[in-house]
N, C-alpha and C. Protein backbone atom coordinates (compact mmCIF):
# COMPACT_ATOMS: atom_id res chain seq x y z
N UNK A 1 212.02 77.96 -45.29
CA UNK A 1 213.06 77.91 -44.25
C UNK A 1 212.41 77.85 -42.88
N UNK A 2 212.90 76.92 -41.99
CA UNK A 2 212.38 76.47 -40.72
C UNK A 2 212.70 78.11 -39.87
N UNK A 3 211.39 78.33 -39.44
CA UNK A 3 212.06 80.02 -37.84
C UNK A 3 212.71 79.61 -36.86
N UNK A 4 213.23 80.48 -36.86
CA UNK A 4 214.68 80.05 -35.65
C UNK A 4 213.86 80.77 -34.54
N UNK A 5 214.25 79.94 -33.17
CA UNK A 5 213.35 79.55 -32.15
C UNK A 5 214.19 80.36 -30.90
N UNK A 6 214.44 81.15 -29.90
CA UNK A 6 215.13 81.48 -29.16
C UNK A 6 215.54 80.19 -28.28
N UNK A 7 217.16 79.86 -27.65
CA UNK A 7 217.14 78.75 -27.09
C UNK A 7 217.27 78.79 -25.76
N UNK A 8 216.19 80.43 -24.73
CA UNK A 8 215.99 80.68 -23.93
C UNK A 8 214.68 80.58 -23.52
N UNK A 9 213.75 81.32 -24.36
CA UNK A 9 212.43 81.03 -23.87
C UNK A 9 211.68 80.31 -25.10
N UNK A 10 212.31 80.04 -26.17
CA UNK A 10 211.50 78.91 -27.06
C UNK A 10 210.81 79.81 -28.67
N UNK A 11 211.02 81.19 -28.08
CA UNK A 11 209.93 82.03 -28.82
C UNK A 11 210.64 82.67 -30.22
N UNK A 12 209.75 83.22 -31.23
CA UNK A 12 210.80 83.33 -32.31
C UNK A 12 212.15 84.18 -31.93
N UNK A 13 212.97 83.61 -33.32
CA UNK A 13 214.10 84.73 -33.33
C UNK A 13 214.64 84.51 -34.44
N UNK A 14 215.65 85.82 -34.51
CA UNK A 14 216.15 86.18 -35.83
C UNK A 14 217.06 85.15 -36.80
N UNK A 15 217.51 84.63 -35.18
CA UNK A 15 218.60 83.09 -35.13
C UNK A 15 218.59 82.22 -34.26
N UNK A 16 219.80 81.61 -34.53
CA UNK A 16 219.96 80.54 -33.44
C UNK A 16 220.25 80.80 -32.35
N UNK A 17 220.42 82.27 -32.00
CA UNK A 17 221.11 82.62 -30.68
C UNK A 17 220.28 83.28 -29.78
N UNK A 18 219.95 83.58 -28.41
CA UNK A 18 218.89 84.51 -27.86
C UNK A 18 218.54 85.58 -28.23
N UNK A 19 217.24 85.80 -28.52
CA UNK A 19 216.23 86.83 -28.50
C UNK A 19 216.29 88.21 -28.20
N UNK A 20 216.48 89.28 -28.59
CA UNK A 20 217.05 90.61 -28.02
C UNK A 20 215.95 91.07 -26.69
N UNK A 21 214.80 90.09 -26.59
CA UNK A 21 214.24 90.67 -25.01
C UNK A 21 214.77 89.34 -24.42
N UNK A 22 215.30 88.50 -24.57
CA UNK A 22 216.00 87.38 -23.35
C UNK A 22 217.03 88.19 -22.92
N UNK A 23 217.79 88.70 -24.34
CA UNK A 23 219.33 89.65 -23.91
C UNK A 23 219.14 90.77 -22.95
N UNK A 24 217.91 91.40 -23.76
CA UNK A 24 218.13 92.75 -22.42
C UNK A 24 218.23 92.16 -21.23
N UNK A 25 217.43 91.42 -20.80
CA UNK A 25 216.87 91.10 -19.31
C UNK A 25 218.46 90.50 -19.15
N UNK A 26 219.00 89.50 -20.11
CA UNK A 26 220.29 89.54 -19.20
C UNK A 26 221.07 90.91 -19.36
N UNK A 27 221.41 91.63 -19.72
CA UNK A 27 222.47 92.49 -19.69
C UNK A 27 221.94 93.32 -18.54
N UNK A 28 220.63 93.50 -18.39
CA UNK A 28 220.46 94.30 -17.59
C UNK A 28 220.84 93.94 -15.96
N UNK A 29 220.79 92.24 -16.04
CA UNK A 29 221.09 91.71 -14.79
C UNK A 29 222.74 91.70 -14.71
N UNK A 30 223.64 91.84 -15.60
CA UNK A 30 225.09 91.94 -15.75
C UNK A 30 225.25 93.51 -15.35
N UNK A 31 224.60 94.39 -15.81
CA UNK A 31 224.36 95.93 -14.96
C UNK A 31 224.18 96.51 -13.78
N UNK A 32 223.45 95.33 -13.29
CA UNK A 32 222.92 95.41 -11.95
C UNK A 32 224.14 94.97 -11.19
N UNK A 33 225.23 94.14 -11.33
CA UNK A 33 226.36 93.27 -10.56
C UNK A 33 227.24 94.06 -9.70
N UNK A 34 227.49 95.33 -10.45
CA UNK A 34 228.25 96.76 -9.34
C UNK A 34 227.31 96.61 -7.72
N UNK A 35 226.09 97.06 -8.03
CA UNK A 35 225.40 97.90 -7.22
C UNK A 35 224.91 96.64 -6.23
N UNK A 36 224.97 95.22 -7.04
CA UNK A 36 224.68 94.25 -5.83
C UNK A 36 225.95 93.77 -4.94
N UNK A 37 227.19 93.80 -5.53
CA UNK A 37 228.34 94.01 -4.61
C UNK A 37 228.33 95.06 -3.80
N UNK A 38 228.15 96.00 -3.81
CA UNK A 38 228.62 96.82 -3.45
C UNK A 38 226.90 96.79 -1.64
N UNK A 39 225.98 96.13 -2.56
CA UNK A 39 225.20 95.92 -1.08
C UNK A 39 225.90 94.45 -0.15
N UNK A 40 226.76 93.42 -1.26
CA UNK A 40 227.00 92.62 -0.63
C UNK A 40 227.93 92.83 0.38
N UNK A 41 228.63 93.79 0.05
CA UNK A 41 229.57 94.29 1.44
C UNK A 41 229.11 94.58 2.11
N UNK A 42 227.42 95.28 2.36
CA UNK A 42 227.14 95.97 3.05
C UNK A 42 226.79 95.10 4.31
N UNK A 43 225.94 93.99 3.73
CA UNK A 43 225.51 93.04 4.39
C UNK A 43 227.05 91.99 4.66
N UNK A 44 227.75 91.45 4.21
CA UNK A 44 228.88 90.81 4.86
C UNK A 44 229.18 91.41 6.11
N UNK A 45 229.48 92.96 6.42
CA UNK A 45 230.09 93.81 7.36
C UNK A 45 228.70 93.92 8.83
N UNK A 46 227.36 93.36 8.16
CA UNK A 46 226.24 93.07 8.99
C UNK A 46 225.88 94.45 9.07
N UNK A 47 225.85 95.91 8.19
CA UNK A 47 225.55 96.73 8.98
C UNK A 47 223.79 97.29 8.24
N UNK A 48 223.37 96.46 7.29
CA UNK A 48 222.28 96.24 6.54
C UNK A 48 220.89 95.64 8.00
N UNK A 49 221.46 94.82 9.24
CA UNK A 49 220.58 94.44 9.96
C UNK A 49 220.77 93.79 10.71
N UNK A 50 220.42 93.30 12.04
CA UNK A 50 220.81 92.83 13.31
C UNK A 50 221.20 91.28 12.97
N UNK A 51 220.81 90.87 12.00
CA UNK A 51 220.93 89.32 12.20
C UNK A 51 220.39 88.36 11.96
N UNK A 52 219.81 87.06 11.83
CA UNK A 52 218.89 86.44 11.89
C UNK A 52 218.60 85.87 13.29
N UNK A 53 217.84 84.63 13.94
CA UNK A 53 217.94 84.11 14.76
C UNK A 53 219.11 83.28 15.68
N UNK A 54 219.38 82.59 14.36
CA UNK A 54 220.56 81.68 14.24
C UNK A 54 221.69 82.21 15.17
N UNK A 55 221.77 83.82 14.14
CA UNK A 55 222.96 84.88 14.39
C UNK A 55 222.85 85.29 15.86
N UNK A 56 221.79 85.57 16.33
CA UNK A 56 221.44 86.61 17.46
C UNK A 56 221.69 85.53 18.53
N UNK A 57 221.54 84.19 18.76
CA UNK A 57 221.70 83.10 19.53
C UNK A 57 223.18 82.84 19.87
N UNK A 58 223.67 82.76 18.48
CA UNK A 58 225.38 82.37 18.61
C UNK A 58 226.41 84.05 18.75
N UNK A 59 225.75 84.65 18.63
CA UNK A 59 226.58 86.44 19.13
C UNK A 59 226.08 85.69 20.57
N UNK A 60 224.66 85.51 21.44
CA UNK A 60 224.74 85.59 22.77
C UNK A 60 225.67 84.33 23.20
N UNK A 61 226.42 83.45 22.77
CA UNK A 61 227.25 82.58 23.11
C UNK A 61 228.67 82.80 22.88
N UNK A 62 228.59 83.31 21.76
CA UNK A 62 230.61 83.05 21.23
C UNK A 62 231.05 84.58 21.02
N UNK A 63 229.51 86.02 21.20
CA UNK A 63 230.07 87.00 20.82
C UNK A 63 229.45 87.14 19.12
N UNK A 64 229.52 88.59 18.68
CA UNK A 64 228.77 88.81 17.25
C UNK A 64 229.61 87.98 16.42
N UNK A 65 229.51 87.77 15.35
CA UNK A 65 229.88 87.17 14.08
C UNK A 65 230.56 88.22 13.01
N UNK A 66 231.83 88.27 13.05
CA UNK A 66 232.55 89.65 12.36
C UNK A 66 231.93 89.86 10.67
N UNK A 67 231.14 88.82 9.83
CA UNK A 67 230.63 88.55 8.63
C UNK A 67 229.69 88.03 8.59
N UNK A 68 229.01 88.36 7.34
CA UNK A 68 227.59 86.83 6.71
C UNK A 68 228.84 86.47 5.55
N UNK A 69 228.74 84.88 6.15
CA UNK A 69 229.57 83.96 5.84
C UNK A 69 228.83 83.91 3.94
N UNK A 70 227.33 83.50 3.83
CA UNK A 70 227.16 83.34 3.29
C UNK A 70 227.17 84.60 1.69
N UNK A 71 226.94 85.73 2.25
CA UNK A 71 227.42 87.08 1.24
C UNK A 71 228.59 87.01 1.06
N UNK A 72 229.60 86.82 1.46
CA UNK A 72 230.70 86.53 1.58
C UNK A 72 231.12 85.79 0.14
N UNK A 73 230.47 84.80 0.20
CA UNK A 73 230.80 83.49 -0.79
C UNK A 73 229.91 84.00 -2.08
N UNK A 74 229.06 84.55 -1.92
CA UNK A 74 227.96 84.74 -3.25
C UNK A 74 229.42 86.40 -3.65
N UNK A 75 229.70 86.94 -2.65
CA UNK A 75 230.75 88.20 -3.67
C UNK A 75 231.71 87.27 -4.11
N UNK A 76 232.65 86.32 -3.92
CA UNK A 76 233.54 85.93 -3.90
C UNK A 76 233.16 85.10 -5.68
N UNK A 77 232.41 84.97 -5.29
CA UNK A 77 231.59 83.98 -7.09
C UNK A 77 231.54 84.92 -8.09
N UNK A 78 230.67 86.09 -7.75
CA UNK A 78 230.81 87.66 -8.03
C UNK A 78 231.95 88.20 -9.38
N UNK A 79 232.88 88.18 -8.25
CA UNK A 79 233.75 88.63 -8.73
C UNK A 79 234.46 88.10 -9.66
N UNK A 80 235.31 86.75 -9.26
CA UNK A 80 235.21 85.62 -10.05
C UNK A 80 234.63 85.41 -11.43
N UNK A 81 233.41 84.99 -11.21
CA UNK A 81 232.53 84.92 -12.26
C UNK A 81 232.68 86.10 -13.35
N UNK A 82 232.34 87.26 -12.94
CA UNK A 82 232.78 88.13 -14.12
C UNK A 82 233.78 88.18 -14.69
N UNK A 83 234.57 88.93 -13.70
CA UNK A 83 236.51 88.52 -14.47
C UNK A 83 236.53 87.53 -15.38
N UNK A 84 236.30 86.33 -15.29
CA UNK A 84 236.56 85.35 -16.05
C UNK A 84 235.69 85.69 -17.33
N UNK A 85 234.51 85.63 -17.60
CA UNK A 85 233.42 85.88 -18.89
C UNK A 85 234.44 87.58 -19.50
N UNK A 86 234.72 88.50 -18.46
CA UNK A 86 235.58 89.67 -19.56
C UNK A 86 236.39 88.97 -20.32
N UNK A 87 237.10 88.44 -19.55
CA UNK A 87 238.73 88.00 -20.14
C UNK A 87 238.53 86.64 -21.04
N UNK A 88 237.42 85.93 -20.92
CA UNK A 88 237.08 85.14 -22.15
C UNK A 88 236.92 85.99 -23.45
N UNK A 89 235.66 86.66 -23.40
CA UNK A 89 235.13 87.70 -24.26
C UNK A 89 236.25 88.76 -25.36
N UNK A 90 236.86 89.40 -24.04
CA UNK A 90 238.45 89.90 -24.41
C UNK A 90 239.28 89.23 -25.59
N UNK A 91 239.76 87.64 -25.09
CA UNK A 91 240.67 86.99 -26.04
C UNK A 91 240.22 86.37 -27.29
N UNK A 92 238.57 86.25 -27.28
CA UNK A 92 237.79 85.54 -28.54
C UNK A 92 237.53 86.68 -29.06
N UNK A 93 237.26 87.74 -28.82
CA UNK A 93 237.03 88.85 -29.74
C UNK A 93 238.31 90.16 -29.92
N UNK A 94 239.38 89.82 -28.94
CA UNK A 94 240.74 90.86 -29.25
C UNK A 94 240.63 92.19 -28.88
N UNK A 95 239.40 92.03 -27.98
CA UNK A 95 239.53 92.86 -27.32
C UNK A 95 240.00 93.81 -26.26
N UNK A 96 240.43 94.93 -25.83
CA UNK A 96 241.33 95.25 -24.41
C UNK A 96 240.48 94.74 -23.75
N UNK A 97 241.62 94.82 -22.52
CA UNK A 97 241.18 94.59 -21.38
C UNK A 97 240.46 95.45 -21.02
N UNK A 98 239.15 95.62 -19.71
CA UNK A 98 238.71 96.60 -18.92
C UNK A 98 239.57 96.25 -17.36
N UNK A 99 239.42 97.66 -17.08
CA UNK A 99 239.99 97.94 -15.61
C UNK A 99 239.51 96.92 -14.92
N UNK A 100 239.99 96.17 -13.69
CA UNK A 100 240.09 95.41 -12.85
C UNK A 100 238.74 95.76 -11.75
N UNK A 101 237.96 96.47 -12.54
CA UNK A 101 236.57 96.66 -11.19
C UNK A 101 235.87 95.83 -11.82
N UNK A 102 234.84 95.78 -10.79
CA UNK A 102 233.31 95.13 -11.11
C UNK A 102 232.55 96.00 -11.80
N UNK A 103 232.52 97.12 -12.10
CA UNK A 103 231.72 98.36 -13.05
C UNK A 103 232.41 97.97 -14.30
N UNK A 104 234.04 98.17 -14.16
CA UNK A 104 234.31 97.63 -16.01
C UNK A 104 234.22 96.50 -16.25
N UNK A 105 234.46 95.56 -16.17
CA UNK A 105 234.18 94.01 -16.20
C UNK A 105 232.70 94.15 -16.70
N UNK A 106 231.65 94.40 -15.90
CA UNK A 106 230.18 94.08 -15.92
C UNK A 106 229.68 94.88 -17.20
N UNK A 107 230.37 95.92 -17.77
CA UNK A 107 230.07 96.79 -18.91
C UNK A 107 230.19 96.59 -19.84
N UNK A 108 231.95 96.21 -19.90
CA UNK A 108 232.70 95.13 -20.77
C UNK A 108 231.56 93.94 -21.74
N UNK A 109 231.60 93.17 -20.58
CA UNK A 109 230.61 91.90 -20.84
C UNK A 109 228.73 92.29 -20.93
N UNK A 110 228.00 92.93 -20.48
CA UNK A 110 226.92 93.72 -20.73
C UNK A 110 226.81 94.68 -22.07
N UNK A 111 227.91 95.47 -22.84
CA UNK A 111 227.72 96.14 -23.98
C UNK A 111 228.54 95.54 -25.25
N UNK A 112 229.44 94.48 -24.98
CA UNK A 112 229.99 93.99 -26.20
C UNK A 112 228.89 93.16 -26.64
N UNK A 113 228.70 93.32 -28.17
CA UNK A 113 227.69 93.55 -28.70
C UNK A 113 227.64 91.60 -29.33
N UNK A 114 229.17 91.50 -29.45
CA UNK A 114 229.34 89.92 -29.90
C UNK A 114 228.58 88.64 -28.84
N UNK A 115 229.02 89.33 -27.83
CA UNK A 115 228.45 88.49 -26.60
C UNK A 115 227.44 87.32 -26.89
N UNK A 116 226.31 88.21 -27.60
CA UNK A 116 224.76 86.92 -27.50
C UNK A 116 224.75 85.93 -28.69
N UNK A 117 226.10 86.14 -29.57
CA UNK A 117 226.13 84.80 -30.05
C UNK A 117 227.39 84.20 -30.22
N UNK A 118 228.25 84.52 -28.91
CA UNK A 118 229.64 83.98 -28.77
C UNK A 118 229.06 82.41 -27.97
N UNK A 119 229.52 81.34 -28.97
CA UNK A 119 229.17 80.10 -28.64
C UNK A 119 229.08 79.43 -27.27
N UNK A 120 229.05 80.49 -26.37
CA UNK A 120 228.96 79.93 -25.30
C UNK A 120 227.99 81.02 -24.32
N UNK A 121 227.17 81.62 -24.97
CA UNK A 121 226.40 82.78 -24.86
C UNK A 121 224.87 82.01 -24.08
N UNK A 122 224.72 80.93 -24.20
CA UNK A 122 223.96 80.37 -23.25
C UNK A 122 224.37 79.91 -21.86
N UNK A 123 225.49 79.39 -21.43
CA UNK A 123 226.35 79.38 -20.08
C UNK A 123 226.53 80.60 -20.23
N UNK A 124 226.57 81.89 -20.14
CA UNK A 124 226.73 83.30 -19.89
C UNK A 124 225.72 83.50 -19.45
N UNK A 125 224.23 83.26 -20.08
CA UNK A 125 223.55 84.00 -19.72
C UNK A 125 223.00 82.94 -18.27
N UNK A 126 223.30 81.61 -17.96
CA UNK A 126 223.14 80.89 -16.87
C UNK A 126 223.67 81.40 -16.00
N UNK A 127 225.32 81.64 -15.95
CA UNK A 127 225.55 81.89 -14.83
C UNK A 127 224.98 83.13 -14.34
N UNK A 128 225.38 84.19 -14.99
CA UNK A 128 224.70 85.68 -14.43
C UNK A 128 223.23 85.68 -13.66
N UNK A 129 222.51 84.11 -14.68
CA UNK A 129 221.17 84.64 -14.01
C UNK A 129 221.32 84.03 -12.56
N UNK A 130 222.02 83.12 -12.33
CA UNK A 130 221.94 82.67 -10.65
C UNK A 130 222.56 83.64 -9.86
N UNK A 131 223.58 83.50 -10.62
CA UNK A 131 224.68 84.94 -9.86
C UNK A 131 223.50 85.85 -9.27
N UNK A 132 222.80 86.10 -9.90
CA UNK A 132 221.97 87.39 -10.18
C UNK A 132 221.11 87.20 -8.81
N UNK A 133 220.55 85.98 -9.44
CA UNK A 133 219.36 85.45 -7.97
C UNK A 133 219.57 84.90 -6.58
N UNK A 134 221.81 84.64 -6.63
CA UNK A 134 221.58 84.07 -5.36
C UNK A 134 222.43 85.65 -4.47
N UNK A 135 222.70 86.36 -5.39
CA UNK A 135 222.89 87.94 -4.48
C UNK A 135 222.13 88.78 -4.36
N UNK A 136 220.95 88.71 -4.73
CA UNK A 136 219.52 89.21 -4.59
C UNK A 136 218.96 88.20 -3.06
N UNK A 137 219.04 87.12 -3.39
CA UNK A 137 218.59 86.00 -1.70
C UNK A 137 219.59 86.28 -0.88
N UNK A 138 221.14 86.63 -0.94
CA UNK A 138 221.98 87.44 0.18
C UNK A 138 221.73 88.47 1.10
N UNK A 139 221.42 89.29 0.13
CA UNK A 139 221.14 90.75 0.42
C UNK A 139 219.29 90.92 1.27
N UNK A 140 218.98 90.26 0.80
CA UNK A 140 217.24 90.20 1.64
C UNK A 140 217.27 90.56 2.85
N UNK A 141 216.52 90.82 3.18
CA UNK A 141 216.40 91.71 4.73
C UNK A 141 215.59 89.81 5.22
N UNK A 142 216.29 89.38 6.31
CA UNK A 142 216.03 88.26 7.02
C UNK A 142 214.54 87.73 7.86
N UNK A 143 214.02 89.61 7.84
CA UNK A 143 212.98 89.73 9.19
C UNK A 143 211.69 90.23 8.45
N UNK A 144 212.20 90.01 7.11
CA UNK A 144 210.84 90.72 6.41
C UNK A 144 208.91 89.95 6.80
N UNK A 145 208.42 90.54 6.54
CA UNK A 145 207.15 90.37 7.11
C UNK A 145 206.40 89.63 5.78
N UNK A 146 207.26 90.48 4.83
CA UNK A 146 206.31 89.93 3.77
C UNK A 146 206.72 90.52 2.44
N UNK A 147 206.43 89.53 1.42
CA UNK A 147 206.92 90.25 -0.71
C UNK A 147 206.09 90.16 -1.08
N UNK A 148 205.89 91.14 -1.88
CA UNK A 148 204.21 91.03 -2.80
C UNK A 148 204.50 91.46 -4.16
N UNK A 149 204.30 90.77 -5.15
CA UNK A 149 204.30 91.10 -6.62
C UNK A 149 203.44 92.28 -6.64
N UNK A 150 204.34 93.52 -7.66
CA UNK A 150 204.05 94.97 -7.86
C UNK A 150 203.25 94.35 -9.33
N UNK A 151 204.15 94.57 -10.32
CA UNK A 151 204.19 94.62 -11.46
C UNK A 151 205.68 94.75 -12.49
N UNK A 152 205.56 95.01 -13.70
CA UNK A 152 206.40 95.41 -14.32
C UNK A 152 207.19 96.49 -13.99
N UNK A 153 208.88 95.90 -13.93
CA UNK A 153 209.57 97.54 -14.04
C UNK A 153 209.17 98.66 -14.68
N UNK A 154 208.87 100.06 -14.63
CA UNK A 154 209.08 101.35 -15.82
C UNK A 154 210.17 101.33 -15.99
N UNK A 155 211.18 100.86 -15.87
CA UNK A 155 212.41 101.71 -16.34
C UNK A 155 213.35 101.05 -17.62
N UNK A 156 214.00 102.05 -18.09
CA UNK A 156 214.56 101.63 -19.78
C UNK A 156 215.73 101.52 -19.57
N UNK A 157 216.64 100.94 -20.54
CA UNK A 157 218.45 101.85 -20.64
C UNK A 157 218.60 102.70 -21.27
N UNK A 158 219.43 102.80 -21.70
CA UNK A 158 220.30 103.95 -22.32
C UNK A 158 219.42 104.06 -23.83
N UNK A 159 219.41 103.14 -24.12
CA UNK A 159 219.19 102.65 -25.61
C UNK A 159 217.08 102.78 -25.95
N UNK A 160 216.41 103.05 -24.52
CA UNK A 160 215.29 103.22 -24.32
C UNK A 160 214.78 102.08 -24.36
N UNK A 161 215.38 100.68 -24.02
CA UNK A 161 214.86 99.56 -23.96
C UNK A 161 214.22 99.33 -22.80
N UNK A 162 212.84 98.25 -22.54
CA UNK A 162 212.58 98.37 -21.35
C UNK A 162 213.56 97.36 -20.60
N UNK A 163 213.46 96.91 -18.99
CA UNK A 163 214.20 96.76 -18.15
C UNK A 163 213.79 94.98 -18.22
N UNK A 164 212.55 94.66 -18.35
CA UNK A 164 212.01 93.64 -18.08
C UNK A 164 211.81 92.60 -16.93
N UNK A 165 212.18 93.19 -16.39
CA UNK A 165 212.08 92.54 -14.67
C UNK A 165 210.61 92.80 -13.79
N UNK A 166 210.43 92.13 -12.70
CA UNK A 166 209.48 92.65 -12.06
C UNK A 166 209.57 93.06 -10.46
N UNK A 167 208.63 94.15 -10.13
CA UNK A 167 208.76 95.15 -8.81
C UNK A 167 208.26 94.37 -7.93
N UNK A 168 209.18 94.00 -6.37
CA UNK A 168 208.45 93.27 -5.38
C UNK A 168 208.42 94.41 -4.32
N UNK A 169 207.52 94.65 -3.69
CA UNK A 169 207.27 95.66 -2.40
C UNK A 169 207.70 94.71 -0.96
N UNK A 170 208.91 95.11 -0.98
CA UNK A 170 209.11 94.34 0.21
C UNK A 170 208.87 95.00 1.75
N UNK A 171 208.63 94.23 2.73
CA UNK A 171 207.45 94.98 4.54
C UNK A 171 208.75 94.36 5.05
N UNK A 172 209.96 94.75 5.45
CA UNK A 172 210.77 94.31 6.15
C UNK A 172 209.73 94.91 8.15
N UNK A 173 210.34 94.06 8.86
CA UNK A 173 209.75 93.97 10.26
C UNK A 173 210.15 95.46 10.98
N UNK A 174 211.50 95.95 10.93
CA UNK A 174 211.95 97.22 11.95
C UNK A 174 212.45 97.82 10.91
N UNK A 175 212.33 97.95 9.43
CA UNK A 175 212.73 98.86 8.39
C UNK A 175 211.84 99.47 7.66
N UNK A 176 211.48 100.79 6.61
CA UNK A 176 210.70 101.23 6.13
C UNK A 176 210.42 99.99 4.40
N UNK A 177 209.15 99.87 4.18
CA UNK A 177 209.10 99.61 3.21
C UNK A 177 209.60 100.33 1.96
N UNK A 178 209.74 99.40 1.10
CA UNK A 178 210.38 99.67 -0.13
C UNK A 178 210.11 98.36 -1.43
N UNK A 179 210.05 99.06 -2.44
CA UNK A 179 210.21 98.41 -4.29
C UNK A 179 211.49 97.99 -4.41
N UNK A 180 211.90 96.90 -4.65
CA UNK A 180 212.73 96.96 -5.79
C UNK A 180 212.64 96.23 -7.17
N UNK A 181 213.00 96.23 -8.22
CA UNK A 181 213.35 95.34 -9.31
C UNK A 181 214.04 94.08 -9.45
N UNK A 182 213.47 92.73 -9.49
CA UNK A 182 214.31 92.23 -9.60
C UNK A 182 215.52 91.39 -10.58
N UNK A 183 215.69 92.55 -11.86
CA UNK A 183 216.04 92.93 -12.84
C UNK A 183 217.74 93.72 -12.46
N UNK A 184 216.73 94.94 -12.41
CA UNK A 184 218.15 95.95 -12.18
C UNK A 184 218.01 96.33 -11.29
N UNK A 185 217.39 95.72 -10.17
CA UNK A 185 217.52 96.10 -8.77
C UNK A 185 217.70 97.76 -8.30
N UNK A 186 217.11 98.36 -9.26
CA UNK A 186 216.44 99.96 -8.78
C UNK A 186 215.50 99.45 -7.64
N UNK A 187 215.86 100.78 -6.57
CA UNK A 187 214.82 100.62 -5.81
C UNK A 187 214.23 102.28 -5.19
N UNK A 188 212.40 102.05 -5.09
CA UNK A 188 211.79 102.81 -4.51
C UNK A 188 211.25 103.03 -2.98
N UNK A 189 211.58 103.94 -2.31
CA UNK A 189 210.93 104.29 -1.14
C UNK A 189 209.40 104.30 -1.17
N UNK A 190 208.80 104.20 -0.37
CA UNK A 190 207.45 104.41 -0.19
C UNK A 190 206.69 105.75 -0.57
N UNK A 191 207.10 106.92 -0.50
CA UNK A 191 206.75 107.93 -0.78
C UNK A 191 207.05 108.06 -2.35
N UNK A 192 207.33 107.21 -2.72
CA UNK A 192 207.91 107.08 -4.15
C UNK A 192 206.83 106.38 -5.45
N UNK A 193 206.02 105.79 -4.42
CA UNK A 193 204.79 104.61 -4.59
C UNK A 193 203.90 105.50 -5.62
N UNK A 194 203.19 106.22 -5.05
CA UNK A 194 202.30 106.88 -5.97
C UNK A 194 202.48 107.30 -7.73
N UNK A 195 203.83 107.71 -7.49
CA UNK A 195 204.05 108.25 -8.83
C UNK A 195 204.88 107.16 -9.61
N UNK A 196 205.34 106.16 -8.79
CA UNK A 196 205.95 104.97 -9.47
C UNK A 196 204.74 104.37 -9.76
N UNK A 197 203.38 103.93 -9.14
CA UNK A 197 202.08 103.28 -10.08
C UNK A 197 201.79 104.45 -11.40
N UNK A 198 201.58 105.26 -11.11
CA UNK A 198 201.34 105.94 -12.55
C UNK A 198 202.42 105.57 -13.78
N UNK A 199 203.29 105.35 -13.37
CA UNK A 199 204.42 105.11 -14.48
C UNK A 199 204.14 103.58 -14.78
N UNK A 200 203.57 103.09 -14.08
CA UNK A 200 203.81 101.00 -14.76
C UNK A 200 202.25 101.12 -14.63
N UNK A 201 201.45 102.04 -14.93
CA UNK A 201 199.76 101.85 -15.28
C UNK A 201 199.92 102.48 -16.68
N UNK A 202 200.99 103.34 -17.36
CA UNK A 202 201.17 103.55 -18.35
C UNK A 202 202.65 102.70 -19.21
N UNK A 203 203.05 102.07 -19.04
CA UNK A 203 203.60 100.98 -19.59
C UNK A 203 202.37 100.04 -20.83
């Protein structure tokens, strides 16, 4: 019998459907979707950072800019986007509904277990991953100085799986440095550094 090939990264699998380390890494990025809304407001409302250039030019002409137009549109997909994959998920598998947040929705669709081989479980795991990457490029601090590849996340779920993402140390210009994941978007302070390398030197 021919091995069934994952039809994410190519590598074996049990079946025809993704790989249980393609899955974590997505579910974990469907986990992460609360906590990146919830920065995307932060940054829509501008109170994450002064601005970019662009911004700081046209506030000295027309007055500040009441939003980032562009966070704006990446929550608006957000939201969208999930709702719709619950309430697919929901009616192909008969399942209830979850509450009308972005925490149940994202849980919903992240722990139903049918998910990674509901025939359309490859557009699932597409959209989430842009979703994923273009509210991660929203949220970026504009003035940063500089990203530098850490390493591997330490951190697991529930289930003690690892996270599979990787740690960028980002040097924003007038903010304190900081880690985050760009997985499940945990993030570390600087004083946090030391004992976060001991943990991904033992990984």
């Amino acid at each position: 019998m021919k091995p069934q090939t994952c039809p994410l990264c190519g590598g074996r699998a049990k079946d025809a459907h993704p790989c249980p380390t393609c899955w974590r890494r997505h579910r974990r990025r469907v986990e992460a979707l609360p906590s990146l809304d919830a920065e995307l407001e932060t940054t829509i409302t501008r109170q994450d950072h002064l601005g970019q250039q662009s911004d700081i030019r046209a506030a000295t002409v027309h007055g500040p800019l009441p939003y980032n137009p562009e966070a704006s549109d990446v929550r608006t997909a957000l939201r969208s986007t999930i709702a719709s994959w619950a309430r697919l998920l929901c009616d192909d598998y008969a399942h209830p509904y979850p509450a009308d947040t972005i925490t149940a929705m994202a849980t919903l669709v992240a722990d139903l277990r049918q998910a990674r081989t509901h025939p359309a479980s490859i557009d699932l795991h597409a959209e989430i991953r842009d979703l994923h990457a273009a509210a991660t490029r929203a949220i970026d601090y504009p003035d940063e100085r500089g990203r530098i590849k850490v390493g591997p996340c330490p951190e697991h779920d529930q289930e003690g799986e690892p996270c599979g993402g990787l740690l960028w140390a980002h040097v924003p210009r007038e903010q304190p440095t900081f880690m985050r994941c760009d997985c499940c978007t945990r993030e570390w302070s600087s004083i946090e550094w030391v004992a976060l390398g001991r943990r991904i030197q033992h990984k």
